[in-house]
N, C-alpha and C. Protein backbone atom coordinates (compact mmCIF):
# COMPACT_ATOMS: atom_id res chain seq x y z
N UNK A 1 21.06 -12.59 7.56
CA UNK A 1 20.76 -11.44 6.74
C UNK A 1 19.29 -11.07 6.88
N UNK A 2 18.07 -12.12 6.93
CA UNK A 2 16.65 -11.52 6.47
C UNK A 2 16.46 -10.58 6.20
N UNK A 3 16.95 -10.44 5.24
CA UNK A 3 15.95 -9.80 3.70
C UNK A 3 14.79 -10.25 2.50
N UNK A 4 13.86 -9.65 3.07
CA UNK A 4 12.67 -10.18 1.72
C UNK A 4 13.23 -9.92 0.71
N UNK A 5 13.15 -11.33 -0.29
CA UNK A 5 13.34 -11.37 -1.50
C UNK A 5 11.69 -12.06 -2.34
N UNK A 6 12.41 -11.75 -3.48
CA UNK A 6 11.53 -12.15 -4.48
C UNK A 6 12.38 -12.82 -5.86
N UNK A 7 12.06 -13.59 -6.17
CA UNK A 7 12.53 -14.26 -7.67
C UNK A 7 11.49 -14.61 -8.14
N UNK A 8 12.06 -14.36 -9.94
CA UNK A 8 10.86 -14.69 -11.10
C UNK A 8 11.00 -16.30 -10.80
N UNK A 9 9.41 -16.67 -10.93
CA UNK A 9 9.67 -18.41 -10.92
C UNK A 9 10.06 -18.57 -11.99
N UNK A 10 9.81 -18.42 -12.97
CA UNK A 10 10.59 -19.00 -14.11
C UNK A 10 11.81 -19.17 -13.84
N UNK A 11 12.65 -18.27 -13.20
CA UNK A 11 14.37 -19.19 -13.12
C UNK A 11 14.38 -20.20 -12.59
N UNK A 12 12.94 -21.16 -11.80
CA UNK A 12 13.36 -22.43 -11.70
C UNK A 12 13.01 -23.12 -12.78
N UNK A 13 12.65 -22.67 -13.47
CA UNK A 13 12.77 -23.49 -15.18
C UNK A 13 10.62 -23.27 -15.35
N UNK A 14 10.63 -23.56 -16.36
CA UNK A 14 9.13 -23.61 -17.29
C UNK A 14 7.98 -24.28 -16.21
N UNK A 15 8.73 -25.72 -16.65
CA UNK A 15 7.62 -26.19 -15.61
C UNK A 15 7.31 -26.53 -14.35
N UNK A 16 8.39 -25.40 -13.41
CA UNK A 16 8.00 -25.25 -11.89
C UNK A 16 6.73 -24.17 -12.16
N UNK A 17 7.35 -22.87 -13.09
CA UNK A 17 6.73 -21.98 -13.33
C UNK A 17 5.47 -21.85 -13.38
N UNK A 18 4.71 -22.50 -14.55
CA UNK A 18 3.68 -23.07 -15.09
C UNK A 18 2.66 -23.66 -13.85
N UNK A 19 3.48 -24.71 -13.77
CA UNK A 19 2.92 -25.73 -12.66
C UNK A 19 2.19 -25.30 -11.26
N UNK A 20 3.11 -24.30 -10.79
CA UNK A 20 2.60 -23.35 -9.52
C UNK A 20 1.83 -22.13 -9.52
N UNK A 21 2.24 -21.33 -10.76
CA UNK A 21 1.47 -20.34 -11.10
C UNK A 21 0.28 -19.84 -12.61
N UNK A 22 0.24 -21.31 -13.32
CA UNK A 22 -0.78 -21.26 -14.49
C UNK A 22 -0.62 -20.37 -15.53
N UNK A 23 -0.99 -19.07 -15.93
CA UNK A 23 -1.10 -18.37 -16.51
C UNK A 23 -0.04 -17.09 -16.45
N UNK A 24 0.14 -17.17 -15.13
CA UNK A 24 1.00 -16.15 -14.54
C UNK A 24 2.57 -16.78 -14.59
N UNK A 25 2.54 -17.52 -15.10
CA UNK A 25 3.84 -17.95 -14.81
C UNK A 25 4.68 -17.44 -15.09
N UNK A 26 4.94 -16.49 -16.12
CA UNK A 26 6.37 -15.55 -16.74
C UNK A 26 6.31 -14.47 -15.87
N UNK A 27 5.03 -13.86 -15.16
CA UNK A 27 5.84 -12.95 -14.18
C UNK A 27 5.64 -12.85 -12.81
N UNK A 28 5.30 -13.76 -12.06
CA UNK A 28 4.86 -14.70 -11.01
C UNK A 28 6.18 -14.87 -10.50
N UNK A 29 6.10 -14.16 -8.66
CA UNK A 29 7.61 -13.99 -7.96
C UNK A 29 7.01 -15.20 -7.08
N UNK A 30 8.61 -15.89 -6.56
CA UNK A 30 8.55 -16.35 -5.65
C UNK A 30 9.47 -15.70 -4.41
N UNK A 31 8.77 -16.06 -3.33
CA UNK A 31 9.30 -14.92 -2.05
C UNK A 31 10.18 -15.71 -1.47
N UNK A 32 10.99 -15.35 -0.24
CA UNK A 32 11.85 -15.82 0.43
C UNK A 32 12.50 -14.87 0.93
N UNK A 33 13.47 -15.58 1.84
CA UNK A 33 14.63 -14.53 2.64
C UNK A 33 16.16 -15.00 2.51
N UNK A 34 16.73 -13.71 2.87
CA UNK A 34 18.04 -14.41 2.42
C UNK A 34 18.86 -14.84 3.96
N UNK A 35 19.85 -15.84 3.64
CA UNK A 35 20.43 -16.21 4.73
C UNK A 35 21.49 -15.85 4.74
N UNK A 36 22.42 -15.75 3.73
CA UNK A 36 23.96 -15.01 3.71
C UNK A 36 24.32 -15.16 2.32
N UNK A 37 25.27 -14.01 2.29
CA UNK A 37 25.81 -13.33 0.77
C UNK A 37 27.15 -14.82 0.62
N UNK A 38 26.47 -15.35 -0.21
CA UNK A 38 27.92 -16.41 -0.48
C UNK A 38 29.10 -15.94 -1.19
N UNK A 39 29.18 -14.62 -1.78
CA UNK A 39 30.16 -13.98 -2.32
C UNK A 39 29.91 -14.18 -4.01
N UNK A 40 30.79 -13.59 -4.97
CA UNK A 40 30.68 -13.79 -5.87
C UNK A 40 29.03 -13.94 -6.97
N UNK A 41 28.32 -12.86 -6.50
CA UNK A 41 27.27 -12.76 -6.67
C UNK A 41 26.38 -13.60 -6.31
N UNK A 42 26.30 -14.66 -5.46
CA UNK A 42 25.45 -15.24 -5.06
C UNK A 42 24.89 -15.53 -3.82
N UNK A 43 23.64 -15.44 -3.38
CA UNK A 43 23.06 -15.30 -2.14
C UNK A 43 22.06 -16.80 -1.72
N UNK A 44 22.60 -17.36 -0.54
CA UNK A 44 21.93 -18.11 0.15
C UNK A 44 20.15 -17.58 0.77
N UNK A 45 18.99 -18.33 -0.15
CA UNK A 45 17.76 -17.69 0.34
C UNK A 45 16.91 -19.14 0.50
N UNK A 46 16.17 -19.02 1.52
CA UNK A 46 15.03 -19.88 1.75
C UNK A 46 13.85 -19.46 1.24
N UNK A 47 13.46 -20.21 0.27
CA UNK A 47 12.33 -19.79 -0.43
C UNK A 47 11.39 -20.27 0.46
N UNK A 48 10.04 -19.57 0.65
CA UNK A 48 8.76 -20.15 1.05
C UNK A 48 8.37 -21.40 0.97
N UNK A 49 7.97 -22.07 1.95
CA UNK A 49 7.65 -23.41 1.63
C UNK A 49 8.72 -24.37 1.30
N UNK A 50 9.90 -24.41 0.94
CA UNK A 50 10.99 -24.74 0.89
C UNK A 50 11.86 -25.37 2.72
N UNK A 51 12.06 -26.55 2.25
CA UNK A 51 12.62 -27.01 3.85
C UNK A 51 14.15 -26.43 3.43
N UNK A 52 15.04 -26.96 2.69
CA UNK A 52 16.28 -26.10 2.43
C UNK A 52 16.54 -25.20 1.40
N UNK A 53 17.60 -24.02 1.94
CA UNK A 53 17.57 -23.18 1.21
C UNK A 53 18.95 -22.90 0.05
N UNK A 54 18.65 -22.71 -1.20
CA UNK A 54 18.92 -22.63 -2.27
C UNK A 54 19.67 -21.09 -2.69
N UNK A 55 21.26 -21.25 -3.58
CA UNK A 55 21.47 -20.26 -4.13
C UNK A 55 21.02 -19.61 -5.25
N UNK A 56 21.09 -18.78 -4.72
CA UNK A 56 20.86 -17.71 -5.81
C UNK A 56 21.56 -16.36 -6.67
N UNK A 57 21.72 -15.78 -7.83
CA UNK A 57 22.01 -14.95 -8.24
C UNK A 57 21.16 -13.35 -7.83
N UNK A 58 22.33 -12.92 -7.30
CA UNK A 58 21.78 -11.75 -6.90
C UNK A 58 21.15 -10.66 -8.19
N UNK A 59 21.71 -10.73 -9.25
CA UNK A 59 21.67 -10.27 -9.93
C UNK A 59 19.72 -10.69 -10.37
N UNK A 60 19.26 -11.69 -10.11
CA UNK A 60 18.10 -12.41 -10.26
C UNK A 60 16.96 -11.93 -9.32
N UNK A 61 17.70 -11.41 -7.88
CA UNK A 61 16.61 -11.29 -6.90
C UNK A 61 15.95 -9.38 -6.75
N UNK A 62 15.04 -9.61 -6.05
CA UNK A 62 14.59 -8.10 -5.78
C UNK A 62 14.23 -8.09 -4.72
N UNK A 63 14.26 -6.80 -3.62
CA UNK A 63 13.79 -6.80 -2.29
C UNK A 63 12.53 -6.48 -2.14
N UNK A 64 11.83 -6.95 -1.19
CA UNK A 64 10.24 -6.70 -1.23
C UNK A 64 10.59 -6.37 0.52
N UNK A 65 10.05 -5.11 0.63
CA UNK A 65 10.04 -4.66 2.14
C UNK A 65 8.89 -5.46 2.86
N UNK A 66 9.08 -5.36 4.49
CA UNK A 66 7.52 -6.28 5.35
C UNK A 66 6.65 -6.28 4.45
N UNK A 67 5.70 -4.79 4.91
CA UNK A 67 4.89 -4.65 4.37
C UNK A 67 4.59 -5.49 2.78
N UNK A 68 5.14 -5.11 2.11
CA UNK A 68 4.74 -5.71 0.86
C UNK A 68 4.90 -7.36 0.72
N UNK A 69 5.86 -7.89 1.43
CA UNK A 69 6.10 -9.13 1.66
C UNK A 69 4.52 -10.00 1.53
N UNK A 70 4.16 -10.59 0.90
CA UNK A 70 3.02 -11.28 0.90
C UNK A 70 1.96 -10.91 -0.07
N UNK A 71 2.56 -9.98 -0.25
CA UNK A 71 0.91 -9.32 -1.73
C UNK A 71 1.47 -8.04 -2.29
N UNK A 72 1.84 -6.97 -1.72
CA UNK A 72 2.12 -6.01 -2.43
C UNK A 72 2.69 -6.19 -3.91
N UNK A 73 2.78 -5.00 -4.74
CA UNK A 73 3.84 -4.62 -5.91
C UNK A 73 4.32 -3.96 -6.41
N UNK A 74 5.12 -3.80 -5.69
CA UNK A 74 6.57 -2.91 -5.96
C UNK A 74 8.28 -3.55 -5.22
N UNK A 75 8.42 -3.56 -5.86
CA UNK A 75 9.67 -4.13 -5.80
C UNK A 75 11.11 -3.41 -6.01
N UNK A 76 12.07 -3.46 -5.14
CA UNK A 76 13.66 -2.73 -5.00
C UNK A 76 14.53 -3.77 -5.74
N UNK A 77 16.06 -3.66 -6.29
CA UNK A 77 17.17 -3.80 -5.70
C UNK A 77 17.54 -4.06 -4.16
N UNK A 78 18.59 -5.52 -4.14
CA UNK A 78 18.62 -5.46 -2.94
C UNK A 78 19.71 -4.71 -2.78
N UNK A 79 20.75 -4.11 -3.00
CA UNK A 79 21.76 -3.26 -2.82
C UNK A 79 21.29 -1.75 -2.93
N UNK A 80 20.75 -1.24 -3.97
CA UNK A 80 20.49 -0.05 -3.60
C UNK A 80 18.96 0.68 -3.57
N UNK A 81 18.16 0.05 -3.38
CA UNK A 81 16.87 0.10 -2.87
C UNK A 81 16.00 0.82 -4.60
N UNK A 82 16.61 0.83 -5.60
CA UNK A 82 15.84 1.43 -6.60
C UNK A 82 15.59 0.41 -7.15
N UNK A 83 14.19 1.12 -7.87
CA UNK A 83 12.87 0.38 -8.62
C UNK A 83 13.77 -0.61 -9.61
N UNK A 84 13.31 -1.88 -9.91
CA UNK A 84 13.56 -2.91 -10.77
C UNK A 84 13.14 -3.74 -11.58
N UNK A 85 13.15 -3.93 -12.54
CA UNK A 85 12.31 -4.74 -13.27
C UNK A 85 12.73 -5.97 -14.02
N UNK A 86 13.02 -7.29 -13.12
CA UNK A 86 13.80 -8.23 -13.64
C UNK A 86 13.93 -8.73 -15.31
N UNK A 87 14.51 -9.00 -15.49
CA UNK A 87 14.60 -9.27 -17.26
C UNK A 87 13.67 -8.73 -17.81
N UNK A 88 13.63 -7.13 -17.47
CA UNK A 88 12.03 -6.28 -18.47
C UNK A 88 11.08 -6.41 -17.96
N UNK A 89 10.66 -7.09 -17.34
CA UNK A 89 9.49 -7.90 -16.52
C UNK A 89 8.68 -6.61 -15.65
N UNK A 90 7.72 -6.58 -15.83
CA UNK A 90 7.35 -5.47 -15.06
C UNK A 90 7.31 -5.28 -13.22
N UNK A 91 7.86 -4.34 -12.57
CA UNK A 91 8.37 -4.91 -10.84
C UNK A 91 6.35 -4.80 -10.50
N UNK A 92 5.76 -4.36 -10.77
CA UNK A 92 4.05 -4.84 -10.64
C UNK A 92 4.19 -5.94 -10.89
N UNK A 93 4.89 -7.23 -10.98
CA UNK A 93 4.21 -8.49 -11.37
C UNK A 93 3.63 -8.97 -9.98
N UNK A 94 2.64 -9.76 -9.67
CA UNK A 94 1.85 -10.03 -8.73
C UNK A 94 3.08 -11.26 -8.24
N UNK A 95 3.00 -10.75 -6.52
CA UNK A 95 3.89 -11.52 -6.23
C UNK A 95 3.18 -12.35 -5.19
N UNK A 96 3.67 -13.61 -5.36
CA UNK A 96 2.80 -14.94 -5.08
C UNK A 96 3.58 -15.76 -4.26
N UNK A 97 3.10 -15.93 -3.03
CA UNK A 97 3.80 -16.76 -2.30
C UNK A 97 4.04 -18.51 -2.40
N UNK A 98 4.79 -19.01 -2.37
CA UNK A 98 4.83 -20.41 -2.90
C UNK A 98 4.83 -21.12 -1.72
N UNK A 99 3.79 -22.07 -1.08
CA UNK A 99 3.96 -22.57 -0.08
C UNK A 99 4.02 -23.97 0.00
N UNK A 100 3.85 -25.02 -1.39
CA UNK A 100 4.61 -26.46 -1.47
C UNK A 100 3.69 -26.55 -3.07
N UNK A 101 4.18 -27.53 -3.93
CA UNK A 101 5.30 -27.98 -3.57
C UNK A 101 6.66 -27.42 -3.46
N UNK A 102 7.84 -27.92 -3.02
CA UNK A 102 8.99 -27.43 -3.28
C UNK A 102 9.69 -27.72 -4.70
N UNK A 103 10.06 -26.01 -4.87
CA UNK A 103 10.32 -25.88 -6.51
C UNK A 103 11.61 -26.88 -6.86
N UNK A 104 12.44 -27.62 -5.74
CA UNK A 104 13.10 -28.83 -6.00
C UNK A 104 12.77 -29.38 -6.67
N UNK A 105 11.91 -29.64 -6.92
CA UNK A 105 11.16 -31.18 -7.55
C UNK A 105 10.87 -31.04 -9.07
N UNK A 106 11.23 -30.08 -9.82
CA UNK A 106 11.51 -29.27 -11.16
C UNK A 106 12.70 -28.98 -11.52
N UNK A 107 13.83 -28.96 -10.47
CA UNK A 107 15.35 -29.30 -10.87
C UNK A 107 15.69 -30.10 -12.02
């Protein structure tokens, strides 16, 4: 598939959140790509820095085109390319690449 994604860290729970992004942690994305639609709303994505890759709720993710991939903010839907703003969250949240540890380790 590669598609830039983005997820709020917080869906890996508080204190991946916290831990990787400090202050920013409630609206602090983590990036990745996706590898295939597992059906039933959920998408296979390799998060940054991540050796294996983890499902996800689509309903959870947002597309971040090249360009923006790495710093930009603005953020899509990955199905129909309009503006999004995960759980209210503003789609400006500064999106932050996660490059170790792996958010595993907060499971």
């Amino acid at each position: 598939m590669g598609i830039h994604v983005g997820c709020l860290a917080k869906r890996f729970g508080k204190a991946f959140a916290k831990a990787q992004f400090g202050d920013n942690w409630k609206v602090a994305i983590v990036l990745g790509t996706t590898l295939a639609d597992m059906g039933e709303g959920q998408w296979k994505v390799r998060y940054d820095g991540d050796q294996e890759p983890t499902e996800s709720a689509r309903s959870h993710l947002i597309q971040v085109n090249q360009d923006q991939y790495g710093g930009d903010d603005d953020a899509t839907e990955p199905e129909t390319g309009a503006p999004t703003a995960a759980d209210g969250d503003s789609p400006g949240a500064p999106l932050l690449s996660l490059h170790s540890p792996s958010h595993a380790q907060y499971k």
